[in-house]
Protein backbone atom coordinates (compact mmCIF):
# COMPACT_ATOMS: atom_id res chain seq x y z
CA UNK A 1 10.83 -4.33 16.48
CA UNK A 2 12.49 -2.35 13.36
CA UNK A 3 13.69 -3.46 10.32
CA UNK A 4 15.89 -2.07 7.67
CA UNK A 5 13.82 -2.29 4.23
CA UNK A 6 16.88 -0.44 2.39
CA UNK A 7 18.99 -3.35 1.32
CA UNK A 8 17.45 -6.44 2.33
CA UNK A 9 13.35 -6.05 0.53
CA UNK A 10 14.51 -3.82 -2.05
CA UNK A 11 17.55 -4.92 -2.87
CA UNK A 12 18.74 -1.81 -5.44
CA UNK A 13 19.78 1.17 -3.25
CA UNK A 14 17.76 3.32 -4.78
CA UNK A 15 14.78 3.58 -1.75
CA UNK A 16 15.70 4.30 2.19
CA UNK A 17 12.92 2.48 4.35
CA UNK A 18 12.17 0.61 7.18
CA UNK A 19 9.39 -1.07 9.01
CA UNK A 20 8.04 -0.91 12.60
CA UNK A 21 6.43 -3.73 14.04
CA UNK A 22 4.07 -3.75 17.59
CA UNK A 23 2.50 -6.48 19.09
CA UNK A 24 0.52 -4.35 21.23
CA UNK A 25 -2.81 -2.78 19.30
CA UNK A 26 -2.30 0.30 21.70
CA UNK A 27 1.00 0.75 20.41
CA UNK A 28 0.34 0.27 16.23
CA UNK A 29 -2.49 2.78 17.18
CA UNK A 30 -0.16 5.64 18.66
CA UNK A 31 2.52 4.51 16.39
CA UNK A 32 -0.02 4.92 13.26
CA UNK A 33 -0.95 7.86 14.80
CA UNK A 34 2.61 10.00 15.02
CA UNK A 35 3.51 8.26 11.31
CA UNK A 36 0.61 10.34 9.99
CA UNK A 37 1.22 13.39 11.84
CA UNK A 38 4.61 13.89 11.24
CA UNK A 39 5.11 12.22 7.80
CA UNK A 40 7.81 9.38 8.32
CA UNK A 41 5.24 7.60 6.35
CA UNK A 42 7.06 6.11 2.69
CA UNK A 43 5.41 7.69 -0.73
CA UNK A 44 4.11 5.63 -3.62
CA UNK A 45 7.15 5.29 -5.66
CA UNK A 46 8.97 4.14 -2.44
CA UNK A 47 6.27 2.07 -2.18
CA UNK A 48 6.58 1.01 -6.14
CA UNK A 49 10.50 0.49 -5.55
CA UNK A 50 9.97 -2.17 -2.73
CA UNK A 51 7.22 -4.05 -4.24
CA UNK A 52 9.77 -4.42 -7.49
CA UNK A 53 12.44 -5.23 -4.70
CA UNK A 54 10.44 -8.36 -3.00
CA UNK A 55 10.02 -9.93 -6.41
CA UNK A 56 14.03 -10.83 -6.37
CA UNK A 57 13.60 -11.48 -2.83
CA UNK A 58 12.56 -15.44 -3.23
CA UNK A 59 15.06 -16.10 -6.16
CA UNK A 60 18.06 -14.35 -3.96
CA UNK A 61 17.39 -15.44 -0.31
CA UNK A 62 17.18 -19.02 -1.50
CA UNK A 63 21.09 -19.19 -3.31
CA UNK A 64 22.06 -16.82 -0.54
CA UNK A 65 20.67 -19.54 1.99
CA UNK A 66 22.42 -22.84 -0.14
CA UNK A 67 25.58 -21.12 -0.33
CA UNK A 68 25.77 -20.23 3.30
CA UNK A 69 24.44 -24.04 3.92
CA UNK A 70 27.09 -24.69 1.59
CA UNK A 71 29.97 -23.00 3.03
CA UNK A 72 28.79 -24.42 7.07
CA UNK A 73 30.99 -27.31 7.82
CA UNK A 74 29.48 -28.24 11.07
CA UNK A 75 30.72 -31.32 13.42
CA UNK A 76 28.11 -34.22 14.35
CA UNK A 77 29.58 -34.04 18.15
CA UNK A 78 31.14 -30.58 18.92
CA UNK A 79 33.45 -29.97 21.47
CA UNK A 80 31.85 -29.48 24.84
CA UNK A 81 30.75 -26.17 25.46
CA UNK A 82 30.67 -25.26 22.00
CA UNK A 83 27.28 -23.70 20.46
CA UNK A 84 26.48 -23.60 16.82
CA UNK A 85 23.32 -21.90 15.56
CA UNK A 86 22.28 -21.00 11.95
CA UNK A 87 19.27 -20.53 10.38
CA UNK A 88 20.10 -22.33 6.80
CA UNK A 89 21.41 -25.35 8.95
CA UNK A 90 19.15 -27.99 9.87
CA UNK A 91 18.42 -28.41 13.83
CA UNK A 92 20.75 -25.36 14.47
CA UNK A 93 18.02 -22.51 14.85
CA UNK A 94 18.78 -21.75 18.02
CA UNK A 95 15.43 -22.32 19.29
């Protein structure tokens, strides 16, 4: 799985990153392995820049979430054949 870190954990467009996720331990291993090798790996600062990032992250994901709860005007009986999912909407995750 990859994630943009750019906007979304920093927050201030001042740091390009991203994260790579495995499951597999076989995978993290070789992808661990060609990080270190070929140097995608992020520096300090980078690293600096998104630990100052995630300490908005709280504070702005939770009046980004009420708004967007906020602005969801959702029927109690939809239409048939009609599919809502959100995740700031109660019982509409999807899952």
């Amino acid at each position: 799985m990859l994630h943009s870190c750019t906007k979304y954990l920093n927050g201030h467009s001042d740091v390009v990153a991203g994260v790579v996720i495995a499951k597999d331990p076989d995978v993290v291993t070789e992808l661990a392995w060609w990080a270190n090798n070929i140097g995608v790996t992020g520096g300090a600062f980078d690293s600096y820049l998104l630990l100052r990032g995630l300490r908005t992250l709280v504070p702005a994901y939770g009046a980004g979430a009420a708004q967007r709860a906020g602005d969801c005007e959702i029927p109690a009986n939809p239409a048939v054949g009609e599919k809502t999912v959100s995740p700031v909407v109660a019982g509409k995750s999807g899952a």
